[in-house]
PDB file of N, CA and C in Angstrom:
ATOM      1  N   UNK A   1      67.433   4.480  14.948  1.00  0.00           N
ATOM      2  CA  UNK A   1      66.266   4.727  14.142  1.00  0.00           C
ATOM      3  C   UNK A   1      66.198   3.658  13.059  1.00  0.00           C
ATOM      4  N   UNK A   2      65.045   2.920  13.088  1.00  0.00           N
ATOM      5  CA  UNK A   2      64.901   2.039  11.797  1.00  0.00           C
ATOM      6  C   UNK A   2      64.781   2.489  10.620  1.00  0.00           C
ATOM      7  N   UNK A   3      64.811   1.739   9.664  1.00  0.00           N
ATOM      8  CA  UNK A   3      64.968   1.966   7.968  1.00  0.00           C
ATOM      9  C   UNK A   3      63.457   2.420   7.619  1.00  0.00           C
ATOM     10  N   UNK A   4      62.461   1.941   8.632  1.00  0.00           N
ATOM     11  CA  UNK A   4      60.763   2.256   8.061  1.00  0.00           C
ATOM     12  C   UNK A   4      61.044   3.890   9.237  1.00  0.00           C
ATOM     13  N   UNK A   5      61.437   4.230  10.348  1.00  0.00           N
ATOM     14  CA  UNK A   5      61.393   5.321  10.614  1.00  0.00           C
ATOM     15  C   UNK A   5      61.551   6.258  10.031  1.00  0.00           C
ATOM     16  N   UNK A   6      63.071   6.248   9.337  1.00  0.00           N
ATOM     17  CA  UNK A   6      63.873   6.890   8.166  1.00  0.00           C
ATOM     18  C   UNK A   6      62.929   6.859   7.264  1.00  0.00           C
ATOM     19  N   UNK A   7      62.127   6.428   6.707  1.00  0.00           N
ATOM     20  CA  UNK A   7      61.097   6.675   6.026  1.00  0.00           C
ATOM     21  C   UNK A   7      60.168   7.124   5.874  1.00  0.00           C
ATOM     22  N   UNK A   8      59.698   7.369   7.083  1.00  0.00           N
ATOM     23  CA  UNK A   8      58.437   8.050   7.276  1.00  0.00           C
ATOM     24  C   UNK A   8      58.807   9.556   7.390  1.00  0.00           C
ATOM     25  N   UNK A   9      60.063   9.841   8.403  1.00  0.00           N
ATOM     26  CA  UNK A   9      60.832  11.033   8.333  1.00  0.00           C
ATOM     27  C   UNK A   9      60.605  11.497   7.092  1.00  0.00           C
ATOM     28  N   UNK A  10      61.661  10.923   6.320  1.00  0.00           N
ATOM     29  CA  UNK A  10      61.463  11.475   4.705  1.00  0.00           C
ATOM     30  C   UNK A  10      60.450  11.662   3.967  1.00  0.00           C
ATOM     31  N   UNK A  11      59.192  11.206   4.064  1.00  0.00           N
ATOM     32  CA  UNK A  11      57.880  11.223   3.539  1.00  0.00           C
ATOM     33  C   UNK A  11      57.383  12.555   3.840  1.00  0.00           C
ATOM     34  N   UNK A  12      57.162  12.528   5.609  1.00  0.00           N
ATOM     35  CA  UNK A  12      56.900  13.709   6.005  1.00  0.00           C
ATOM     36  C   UNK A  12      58.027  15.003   5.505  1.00  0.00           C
ATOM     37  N   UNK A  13      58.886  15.133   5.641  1.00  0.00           N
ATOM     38  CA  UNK A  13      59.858  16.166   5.396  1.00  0.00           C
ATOM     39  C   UNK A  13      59.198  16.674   3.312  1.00  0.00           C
ATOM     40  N   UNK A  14      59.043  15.601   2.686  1.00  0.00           N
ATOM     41  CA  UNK A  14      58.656  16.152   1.309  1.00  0.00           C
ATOM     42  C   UNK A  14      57.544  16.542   1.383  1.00  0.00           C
ATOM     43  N   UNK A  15      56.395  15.978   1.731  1.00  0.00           N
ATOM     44  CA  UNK A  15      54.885  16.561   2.187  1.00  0.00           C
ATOM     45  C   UNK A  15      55.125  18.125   2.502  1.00  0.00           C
ATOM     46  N   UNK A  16      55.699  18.265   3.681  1.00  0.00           N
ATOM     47  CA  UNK A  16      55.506  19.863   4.523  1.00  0.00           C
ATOM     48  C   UNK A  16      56.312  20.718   3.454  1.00  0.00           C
ATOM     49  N   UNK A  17      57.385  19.756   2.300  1.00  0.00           N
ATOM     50  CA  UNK A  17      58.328  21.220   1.634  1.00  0.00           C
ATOM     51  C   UNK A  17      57.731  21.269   0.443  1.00  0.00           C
ATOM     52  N   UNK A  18      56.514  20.458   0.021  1.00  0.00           N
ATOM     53  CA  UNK A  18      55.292  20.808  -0.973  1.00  0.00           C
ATOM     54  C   UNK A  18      54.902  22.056  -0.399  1.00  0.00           C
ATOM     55  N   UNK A  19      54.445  21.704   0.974  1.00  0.00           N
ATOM     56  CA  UNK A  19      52.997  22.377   1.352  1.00  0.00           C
ATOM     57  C   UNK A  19      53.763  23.841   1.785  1.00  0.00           C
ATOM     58  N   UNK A  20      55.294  23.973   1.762  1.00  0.00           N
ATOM     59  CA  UNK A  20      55.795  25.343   2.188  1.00  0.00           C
ATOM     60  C   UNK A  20      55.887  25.772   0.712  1.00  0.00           C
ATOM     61  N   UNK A  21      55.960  24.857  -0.439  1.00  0.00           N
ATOM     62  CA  UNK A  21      56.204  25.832  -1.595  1.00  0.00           C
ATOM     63  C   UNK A  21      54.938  26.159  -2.264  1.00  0.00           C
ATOM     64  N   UNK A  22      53.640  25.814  -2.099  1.00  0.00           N
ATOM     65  CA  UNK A  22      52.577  26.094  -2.261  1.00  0.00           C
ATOM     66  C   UNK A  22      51.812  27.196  -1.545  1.00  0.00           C
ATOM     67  N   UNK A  23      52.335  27.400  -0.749  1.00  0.00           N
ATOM     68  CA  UNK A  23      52.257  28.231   0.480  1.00  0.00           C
ATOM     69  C   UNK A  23      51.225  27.993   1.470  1.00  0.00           C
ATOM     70  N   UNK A  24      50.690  26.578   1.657  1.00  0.00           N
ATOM     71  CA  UNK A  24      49.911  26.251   2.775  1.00  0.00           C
ATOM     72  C   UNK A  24      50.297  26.432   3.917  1.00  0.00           C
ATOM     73  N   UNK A  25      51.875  26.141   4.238  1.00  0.00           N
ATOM     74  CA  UNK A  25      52.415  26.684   5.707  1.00  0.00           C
ATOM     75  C   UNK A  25      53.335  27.417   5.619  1.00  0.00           C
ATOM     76  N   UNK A  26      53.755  27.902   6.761  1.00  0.00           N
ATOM     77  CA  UNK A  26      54.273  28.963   6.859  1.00  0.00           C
ATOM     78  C   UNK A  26      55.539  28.645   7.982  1.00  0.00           C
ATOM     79  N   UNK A  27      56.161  29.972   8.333  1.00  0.00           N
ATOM     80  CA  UNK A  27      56.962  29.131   9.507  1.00  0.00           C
ATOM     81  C   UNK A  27      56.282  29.531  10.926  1.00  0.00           C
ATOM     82  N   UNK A  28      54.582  29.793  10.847  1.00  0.00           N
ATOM     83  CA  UNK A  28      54.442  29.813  12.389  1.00  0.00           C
ATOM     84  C   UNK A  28      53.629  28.570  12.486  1.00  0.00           C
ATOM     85  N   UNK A  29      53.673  27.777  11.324  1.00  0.00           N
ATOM     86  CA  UNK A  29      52.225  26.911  11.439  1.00  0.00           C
ATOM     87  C   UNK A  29      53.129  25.789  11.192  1.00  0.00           C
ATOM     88  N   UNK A  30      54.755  25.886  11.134  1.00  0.00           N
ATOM     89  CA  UNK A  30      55.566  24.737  10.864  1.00  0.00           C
ATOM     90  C   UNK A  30      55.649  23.500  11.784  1.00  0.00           C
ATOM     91  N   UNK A  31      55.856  24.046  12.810  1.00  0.00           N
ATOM     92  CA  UNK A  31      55.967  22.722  13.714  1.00  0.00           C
ATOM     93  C   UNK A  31      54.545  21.772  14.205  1.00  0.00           C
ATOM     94  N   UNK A  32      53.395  22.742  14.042  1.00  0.00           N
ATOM     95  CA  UNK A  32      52.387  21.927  14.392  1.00  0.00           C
ATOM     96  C   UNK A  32      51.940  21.267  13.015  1.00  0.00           C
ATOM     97  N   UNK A  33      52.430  21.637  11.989  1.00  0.00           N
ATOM     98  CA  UNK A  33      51.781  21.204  10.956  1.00  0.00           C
ATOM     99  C   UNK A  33      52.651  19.828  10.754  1.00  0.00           C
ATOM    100  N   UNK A  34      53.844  19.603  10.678  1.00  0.00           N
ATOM    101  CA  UNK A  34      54.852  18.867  10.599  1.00  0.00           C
ATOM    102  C   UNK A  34      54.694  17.568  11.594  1.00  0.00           C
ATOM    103  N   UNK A  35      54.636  17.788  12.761  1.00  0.00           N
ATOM    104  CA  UNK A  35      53.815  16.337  13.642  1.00  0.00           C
ATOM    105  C   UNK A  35      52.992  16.294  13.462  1.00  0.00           C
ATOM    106  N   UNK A  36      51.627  16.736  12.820  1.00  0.00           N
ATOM    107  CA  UNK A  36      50.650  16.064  12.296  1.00  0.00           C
ATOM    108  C   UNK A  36      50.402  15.222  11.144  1.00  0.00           C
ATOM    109  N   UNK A  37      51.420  16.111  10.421  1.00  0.00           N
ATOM    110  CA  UNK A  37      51.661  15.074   9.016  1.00  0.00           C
ATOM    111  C   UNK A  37      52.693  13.600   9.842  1.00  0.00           C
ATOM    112  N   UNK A  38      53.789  13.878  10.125  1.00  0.00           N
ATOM    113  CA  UNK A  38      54.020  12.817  10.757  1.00  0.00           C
ATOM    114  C   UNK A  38      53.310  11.732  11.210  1.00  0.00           C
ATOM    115  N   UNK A  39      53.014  12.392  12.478  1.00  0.00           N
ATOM    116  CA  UNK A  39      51.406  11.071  12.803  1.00  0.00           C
ATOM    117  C   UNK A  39      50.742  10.374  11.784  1.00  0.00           C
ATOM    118  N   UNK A  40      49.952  11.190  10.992  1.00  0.00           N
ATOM    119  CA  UNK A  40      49.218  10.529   9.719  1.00  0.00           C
ATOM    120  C   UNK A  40      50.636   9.731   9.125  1.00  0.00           C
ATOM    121  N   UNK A  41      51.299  10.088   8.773  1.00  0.00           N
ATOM    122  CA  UNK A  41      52.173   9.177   8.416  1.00  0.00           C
ATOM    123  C   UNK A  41      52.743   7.802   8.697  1.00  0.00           C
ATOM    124  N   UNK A  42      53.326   7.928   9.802  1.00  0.00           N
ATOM    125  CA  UNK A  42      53.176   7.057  10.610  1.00  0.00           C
ATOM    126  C   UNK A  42      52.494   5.873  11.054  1.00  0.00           C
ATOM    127  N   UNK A  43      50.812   6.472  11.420  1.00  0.00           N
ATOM    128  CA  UNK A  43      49.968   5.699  11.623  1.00  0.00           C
ATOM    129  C   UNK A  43      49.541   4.835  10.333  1.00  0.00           C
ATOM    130  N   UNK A  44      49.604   5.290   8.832  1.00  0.00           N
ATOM    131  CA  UNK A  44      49.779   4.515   7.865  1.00  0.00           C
ATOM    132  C   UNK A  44      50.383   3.642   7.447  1.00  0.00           C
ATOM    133  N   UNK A  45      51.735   4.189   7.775  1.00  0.00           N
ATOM    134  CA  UNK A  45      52.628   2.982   7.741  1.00  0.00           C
ATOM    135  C   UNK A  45      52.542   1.803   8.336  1.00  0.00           C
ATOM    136  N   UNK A  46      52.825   2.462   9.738  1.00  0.00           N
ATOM    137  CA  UNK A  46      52.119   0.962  10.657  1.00  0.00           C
ATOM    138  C   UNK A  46      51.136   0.479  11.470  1.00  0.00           C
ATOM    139  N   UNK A  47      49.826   1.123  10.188  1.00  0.00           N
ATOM    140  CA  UNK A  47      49.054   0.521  10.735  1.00  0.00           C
ATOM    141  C   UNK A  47      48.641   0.611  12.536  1.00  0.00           C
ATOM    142  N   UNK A  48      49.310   1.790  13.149  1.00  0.00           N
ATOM    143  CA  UNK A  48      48.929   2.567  14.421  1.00  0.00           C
ATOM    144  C   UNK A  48      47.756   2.938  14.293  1.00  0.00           C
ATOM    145  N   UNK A  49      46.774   2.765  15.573  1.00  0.00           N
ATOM    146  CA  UNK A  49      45.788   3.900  15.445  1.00  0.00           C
ATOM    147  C   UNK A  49      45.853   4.509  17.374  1.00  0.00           C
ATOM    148  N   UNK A  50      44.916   5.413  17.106  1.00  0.00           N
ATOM    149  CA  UNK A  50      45.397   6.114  18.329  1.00  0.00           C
ATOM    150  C   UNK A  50      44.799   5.661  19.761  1.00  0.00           C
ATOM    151  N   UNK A  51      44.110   4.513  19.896  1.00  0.00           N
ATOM    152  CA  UNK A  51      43.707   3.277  20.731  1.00  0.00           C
ATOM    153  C   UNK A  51      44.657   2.454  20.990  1.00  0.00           C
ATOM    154  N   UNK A  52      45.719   2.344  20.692  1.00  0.00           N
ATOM    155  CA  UNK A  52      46.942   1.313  20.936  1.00  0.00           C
ATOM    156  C   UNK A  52      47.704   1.951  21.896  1.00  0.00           C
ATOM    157  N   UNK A  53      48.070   3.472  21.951  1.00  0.00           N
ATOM    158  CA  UNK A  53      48.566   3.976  22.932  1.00  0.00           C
ATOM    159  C   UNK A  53      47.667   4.205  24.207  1.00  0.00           C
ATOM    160  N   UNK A  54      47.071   3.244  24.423  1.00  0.00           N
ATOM    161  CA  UNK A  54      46.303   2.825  25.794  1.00  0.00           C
ATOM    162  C   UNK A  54      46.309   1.832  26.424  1.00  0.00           C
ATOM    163  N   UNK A  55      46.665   1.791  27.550  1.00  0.00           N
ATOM    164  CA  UNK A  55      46.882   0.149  28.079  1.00  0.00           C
ATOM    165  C   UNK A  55      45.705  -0.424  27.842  1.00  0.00           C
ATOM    166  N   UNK A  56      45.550  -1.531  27.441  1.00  0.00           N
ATOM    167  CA  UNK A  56      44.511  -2.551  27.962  1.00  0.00           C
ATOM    168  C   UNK A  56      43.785  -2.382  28.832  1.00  0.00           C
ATOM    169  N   UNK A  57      42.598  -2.299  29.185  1.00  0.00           N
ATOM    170  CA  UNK A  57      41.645  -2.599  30.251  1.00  0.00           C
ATOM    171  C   UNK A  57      40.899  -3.922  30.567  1.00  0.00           C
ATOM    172  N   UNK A  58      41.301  -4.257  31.940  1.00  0.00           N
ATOM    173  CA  UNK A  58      40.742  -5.959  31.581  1.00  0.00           C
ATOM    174  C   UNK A  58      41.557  -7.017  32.127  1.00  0.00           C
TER     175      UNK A  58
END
């Protein structure tokens, strides 16, 4: 795992333990809520968007 992975991990992990002490999630809404923040995360970081995970056509 890279040092920007490890990072995004950690980003996401403080996000969702806001949003559990605020009480936006819960633990049935944990795991879907948690790869979504991920993703958004992610895709910020590097600049991913969700057209790249498509081959080329052409």
């Amino acid at each position: 795992m890279s040092s920007i992975d490890e990072l995004i991990l950690r980003s996401t992990k403080e996000i969702v333990v806001k949003f559990i002490e605020t009480g936006r999630v819960g633990p049935a809404g944990f795991e879907e809520t948690f790869k979504a923040i991920y993703k958004t995360v992610e895709q910020t970081v590097k600049g991913v968007q969700e057209d790249d995970d498509a081959e080329p056509s052409g």
